[in-house]
C-alpha atoms as a PDB file:
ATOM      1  CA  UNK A   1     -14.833 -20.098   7.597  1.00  0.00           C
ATOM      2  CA  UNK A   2     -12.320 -20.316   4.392  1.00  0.00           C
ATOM      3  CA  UNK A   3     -13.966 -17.180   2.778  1.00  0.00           C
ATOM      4  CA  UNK A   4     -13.453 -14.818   6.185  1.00  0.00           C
ATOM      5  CA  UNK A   5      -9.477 -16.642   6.740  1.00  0.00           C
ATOM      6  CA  UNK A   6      -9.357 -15.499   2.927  1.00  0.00           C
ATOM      7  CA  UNK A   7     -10.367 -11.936   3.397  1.00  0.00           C
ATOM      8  CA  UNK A   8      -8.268 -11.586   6.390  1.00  0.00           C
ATOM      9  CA  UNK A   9      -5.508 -12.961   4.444  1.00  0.00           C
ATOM     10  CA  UNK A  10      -5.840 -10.218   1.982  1.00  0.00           C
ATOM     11  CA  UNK A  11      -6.461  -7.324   4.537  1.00  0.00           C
ATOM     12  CA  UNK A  12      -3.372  -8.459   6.167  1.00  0.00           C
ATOM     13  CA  UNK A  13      -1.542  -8.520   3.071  1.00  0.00           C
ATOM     14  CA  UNK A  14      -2.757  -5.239   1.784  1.00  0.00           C
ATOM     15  CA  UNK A  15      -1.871  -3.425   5.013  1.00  0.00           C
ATOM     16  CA  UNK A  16       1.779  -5.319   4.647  1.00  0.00           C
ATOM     17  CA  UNK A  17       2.121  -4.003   1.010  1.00  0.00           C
ATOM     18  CA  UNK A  18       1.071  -0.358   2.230  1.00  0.00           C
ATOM     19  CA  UNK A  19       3.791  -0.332   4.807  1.00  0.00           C
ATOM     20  CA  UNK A  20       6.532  -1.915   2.832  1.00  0.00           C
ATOM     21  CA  UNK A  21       6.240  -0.863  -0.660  1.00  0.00           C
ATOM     22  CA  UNK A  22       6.946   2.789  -0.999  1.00  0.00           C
ATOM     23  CA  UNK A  23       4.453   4.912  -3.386  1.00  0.00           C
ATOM     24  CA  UNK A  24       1.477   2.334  -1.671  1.00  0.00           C
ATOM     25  CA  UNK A  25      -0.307   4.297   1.565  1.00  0.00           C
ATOM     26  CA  UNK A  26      -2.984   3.115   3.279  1.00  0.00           C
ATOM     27  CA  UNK A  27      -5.059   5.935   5.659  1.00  0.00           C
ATOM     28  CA  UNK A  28      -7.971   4.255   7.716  1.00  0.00           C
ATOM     29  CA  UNK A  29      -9.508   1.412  10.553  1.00  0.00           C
ATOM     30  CA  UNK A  30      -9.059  -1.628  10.357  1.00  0.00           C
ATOM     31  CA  UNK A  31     -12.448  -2.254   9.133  1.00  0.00           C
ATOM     32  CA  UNK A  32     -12.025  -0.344   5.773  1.00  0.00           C
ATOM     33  CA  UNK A  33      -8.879  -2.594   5.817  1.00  0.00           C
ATOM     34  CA  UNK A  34     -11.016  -5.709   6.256  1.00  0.00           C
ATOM     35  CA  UNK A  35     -13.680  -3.990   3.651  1.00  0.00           C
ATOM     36  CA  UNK A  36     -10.535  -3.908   1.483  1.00  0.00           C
ATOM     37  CA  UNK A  37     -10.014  -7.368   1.637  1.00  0.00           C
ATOM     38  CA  UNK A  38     -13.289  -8.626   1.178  1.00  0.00           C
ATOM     39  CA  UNK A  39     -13.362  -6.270  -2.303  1.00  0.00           C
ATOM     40  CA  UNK A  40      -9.630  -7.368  -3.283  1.00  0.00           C
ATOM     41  CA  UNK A  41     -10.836 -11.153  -2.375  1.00  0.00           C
ATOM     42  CA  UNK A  42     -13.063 -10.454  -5.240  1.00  0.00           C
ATOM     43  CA  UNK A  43     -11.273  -8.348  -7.952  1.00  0.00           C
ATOM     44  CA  UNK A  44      -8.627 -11.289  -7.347  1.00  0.00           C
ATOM     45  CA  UNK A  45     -11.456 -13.878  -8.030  1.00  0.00           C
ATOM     46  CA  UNK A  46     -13.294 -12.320 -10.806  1.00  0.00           C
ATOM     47  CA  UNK A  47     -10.932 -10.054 -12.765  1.00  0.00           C
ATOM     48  CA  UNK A  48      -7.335 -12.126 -12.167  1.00  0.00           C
ATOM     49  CA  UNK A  49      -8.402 -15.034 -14.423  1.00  0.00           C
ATOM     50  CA  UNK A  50      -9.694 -12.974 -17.029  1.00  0.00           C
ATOM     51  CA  UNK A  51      -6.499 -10.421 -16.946  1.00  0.00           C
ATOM     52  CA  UNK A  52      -4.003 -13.626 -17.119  1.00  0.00           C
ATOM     53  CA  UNK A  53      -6.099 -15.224 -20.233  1.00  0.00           C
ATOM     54  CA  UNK A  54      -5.935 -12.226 -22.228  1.00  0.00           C
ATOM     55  CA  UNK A  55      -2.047 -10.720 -21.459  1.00  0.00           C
ATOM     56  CA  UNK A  56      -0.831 -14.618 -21.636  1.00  0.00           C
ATOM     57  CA  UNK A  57       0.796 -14.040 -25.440  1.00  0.00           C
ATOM     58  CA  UNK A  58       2.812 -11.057 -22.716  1.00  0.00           C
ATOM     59  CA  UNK A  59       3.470 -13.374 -19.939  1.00  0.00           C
ATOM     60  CA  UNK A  60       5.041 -15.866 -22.539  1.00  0.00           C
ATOM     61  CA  UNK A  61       7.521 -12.876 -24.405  1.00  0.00           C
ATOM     62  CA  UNK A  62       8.151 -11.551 -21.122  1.00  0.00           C
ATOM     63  CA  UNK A  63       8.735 -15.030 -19.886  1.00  0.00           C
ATOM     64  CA  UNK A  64       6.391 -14.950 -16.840  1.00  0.00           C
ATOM     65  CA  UNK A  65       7.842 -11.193 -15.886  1.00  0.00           C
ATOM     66  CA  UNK A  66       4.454  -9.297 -17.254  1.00  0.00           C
ATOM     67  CA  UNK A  67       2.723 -11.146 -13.976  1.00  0.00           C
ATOM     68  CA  UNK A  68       4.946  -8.300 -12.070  1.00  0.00           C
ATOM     69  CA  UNK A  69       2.910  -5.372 -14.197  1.00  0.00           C
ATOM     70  CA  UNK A  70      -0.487  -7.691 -14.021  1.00  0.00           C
ATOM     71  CA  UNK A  71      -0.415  -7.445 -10.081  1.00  0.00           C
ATOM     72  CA  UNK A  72       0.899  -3.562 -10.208  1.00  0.00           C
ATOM     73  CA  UNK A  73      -2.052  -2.940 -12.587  1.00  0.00           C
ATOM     74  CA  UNK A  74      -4.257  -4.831 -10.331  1.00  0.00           C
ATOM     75  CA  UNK A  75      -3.459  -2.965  -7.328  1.00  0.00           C
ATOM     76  CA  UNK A  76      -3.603   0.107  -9.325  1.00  0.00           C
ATOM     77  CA  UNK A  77      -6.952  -0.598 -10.349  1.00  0.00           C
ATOM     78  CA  UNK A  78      -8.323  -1.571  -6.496  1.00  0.00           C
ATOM     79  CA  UNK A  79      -7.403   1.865  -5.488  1.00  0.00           C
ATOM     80  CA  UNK A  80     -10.005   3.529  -7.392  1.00  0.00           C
ATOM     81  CA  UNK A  81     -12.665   1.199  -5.776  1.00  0.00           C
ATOM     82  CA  UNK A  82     -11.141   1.815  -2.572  1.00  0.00           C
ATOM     83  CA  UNK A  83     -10.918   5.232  -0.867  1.00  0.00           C
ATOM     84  CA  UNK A  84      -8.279   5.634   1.851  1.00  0.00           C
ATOM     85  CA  UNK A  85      -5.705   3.428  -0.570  1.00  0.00           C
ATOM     86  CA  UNK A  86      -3.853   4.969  -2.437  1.00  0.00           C
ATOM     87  CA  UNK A  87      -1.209   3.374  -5.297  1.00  0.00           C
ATOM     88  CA  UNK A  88       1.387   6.753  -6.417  1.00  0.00           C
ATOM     89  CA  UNK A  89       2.495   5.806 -10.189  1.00  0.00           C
END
């Protein structure tokens, strides 16, 4: 039950972020969105940790504000995986 409140957590979230951050569109149902969350669910599992580890000496110069271009890059990064969203710049 905590794995599908999870992936609607980030379906929801990624449809919120499509609507409210400008240069972030999302075009299709609401089961690519729920697709979407299942795949973010996992980039965020697998590939967060690993990002943080490795830009940490970046985080600590930048005095936690490289977490803002970690999470851009992220996003960035989903949209390849994801057809129908789409991350301008």
């Amino acid at each position: 039950m905590k794995i599908l409140i999870s992936i609607v957590a980030n379906a929801v979230a990624l449809f919120a972020t499509a609507y409210v951050v400008p240069g972030i569109t999302f075009a299709g149902s609401w089961v690519q969105l729920l697709v979407a969350g299942a795949i973010f669910g996992l980039l965020n599992l697998i590939v967060r940790p690993i990002a943080l580890f490795l830009s940490l000496p970046a985080l600590v110069l930048t005095l936690g504000l490289f977490y803002f271009v970690l999470n851009g890059l992220l996003l960035w990064a989903f949209s390849k995986f994801m057809p129908g969203y789409n991350v301008d710049g």
